[in-house]
Protein backbone atom coordinates (compact mmCIF):
# COMPACT_ATOMS: atom_id res chain seq x y z
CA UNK A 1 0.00 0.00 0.00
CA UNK A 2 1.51 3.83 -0.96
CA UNK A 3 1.38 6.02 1.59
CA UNK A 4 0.71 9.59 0.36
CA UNK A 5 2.50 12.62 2.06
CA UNK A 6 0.60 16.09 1.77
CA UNK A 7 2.57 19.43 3.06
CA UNK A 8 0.76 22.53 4.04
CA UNK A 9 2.22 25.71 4.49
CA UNK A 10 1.78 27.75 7.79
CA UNK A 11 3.25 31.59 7.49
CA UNK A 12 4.50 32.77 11.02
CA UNK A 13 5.61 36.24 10.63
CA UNK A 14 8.19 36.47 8.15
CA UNK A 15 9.36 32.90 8.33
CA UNK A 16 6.91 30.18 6.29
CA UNK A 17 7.21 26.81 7.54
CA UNK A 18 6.10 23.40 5.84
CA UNK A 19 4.27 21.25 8.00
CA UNK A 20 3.68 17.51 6.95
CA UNK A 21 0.11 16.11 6.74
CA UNK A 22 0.46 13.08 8.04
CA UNK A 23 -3.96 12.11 7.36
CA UNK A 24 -4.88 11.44 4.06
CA UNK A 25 -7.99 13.05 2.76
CA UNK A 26 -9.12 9.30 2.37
CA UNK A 27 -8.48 6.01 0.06
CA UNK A 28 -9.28 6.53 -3.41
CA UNK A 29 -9.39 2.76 -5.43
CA UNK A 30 -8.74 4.51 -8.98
CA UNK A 31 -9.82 1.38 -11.57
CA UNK A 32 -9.52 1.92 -15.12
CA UNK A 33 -8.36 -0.52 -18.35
CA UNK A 34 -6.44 3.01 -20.05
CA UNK A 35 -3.00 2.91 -18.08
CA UNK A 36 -2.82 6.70 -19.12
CA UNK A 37 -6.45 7.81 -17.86
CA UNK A 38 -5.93 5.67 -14.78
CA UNK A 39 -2.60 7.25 -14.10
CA UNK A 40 -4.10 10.74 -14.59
CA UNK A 41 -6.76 10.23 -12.07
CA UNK A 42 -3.91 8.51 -9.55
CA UNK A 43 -1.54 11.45 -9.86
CA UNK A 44 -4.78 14.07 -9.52
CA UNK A 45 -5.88 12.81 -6.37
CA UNK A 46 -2.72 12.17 -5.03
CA UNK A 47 -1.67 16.15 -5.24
CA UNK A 48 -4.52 16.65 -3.65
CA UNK A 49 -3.96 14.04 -0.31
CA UNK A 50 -5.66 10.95 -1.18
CA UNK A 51 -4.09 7.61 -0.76
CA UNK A 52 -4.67 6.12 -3.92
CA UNK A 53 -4.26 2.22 -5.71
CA UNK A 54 -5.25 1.42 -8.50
CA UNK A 55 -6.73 -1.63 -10.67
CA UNK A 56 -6.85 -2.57 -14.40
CA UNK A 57 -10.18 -4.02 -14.39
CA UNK A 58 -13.06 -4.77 -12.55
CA UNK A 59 -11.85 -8.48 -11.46
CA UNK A 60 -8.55 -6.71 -9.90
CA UNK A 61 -10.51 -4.39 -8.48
CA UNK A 62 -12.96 -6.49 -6.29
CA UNK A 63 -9.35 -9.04 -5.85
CA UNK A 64 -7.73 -5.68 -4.32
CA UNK A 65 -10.67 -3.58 -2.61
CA UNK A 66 -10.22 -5.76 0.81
CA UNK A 67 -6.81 -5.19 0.98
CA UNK A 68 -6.95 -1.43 0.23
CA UNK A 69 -10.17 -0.79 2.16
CA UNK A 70 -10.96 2.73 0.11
CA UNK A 71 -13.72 5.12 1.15
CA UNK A 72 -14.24 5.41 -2.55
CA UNK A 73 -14.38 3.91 -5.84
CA UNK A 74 -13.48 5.66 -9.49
CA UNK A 75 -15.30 2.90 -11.75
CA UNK A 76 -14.92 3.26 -15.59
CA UNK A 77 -17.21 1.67 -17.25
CA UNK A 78 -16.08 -0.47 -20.24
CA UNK A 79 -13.36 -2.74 -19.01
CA UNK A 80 -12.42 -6.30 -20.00
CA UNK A 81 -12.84 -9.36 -18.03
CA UNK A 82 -15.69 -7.37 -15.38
CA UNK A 83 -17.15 -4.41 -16.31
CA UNK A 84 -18.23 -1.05 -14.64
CA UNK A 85 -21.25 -2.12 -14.72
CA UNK A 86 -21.20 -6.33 -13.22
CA UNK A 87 -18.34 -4.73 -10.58
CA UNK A 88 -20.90 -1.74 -9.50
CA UNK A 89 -23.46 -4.51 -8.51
CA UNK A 90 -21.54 -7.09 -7.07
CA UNK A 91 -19.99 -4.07 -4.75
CA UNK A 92 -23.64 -3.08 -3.56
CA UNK A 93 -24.82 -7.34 -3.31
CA UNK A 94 -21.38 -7.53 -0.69
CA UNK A 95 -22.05 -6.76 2.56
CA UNK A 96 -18.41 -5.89 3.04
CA UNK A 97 -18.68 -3.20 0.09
CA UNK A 98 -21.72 -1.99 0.01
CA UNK A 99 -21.00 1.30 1.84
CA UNK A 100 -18.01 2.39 -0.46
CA UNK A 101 -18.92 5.22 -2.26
CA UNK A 102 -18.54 4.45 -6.41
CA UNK A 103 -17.98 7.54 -8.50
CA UNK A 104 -18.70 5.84 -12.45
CA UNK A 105 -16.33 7.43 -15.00
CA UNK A 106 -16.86 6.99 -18.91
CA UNK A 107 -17.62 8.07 -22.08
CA UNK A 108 -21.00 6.94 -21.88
CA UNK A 109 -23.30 10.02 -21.22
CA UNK A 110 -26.61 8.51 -22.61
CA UNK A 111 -29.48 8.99 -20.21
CA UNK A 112 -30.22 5.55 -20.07
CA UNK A 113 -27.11 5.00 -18.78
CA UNK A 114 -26.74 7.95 -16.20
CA UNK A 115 -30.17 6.29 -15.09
CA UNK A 116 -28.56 3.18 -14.66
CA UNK A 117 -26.01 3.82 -12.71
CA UNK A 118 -28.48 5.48 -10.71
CA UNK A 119 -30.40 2.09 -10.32
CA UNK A 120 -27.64 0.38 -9.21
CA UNK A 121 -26.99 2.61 -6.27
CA UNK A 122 -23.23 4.20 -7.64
CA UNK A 123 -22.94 7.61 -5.93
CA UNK A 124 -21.83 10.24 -8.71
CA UNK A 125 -21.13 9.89 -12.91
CA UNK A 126 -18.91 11.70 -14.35
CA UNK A 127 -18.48 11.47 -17.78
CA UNK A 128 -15.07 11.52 -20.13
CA UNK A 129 -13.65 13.65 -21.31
CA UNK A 130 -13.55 14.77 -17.51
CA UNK A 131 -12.28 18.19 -16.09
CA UNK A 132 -10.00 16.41 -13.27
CA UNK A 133 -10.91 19.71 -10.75
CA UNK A 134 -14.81 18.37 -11.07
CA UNK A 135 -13.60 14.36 -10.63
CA UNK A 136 -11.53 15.87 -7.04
CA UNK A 137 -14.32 17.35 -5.90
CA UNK A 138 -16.74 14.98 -6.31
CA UNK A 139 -13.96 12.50 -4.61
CA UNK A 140 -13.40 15.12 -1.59
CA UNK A 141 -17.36 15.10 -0.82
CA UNK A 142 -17.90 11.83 -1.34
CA UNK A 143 -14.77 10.43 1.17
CA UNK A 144 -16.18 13.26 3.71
CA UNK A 145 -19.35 11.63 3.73
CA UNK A 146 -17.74 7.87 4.12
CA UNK A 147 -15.56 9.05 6.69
């Protein structure tokens, strides 16, 4: 597991000091197929405090979310081997995952299958082509909310 480092900066008269954050914002399971989107949405959060892992596909992701334990989920949609969709639902049928907060990311923007989503209990959609300052804030409320 990566453990994230955030620095803030505290001014004290005309000296500035950096002090370490040593509490994540929260875990952020980042799960994507595209190695470049996923590591775009990794590096994002991570600037911003998150401790974030990160899975290629729906299968790794419910193999790894025990052992990461996140307070939330970025889910794309079409994967291979499990898709957003199949790994969505068998998060909310666990017991054990049913509270993690899934924020679905794709290209898919139909209204069928914002309504979907909404059916199967995820907690935000975003869709791609994101603007990663919208996908960290819905991340910050949502891990506020879990925590």
């Amino acid at each position: 597991m990566t453990r994230t480092w955030a620095f803030a900066v505290r001014w004290e008269g005309e000296s500035t000091n950096f002090v370490a954050v040593t509490e994540p914002l929260g875990r952020v399971l980042v799960v994507d197929d595209d190695e470049v989107i996923r590591q775009l949405i990794a590096v994002n959060l991570q600037l911003e405090g998150f401790e974030v892992s990160t899975a290629v596909d729906g299968q790794d992701c419910l193999e790894r979310v025990g052992e990461v334990g996140p307070d939330v989920i970025t889910l794309d949609v079409m994967m291979p081997r499990l898709d957003g969709w199949v790994t969505a639902i068998r998060l909310r049928e666990d017991p054990g995952t049913a509270h993690i907060k899934v924020v679905m990311i794709t290209a898919r923007a139909q209204e069928h299958d914002v309504r979907r989503g909404h059916e199967i209990g995820v907690d935000a959609y975003v869709t791609k082509p994101f603007d990663p300052n919208q996908l960290i804030q819905t991340v910050r409320k949502l891990a506020a909310v879990s925590r």
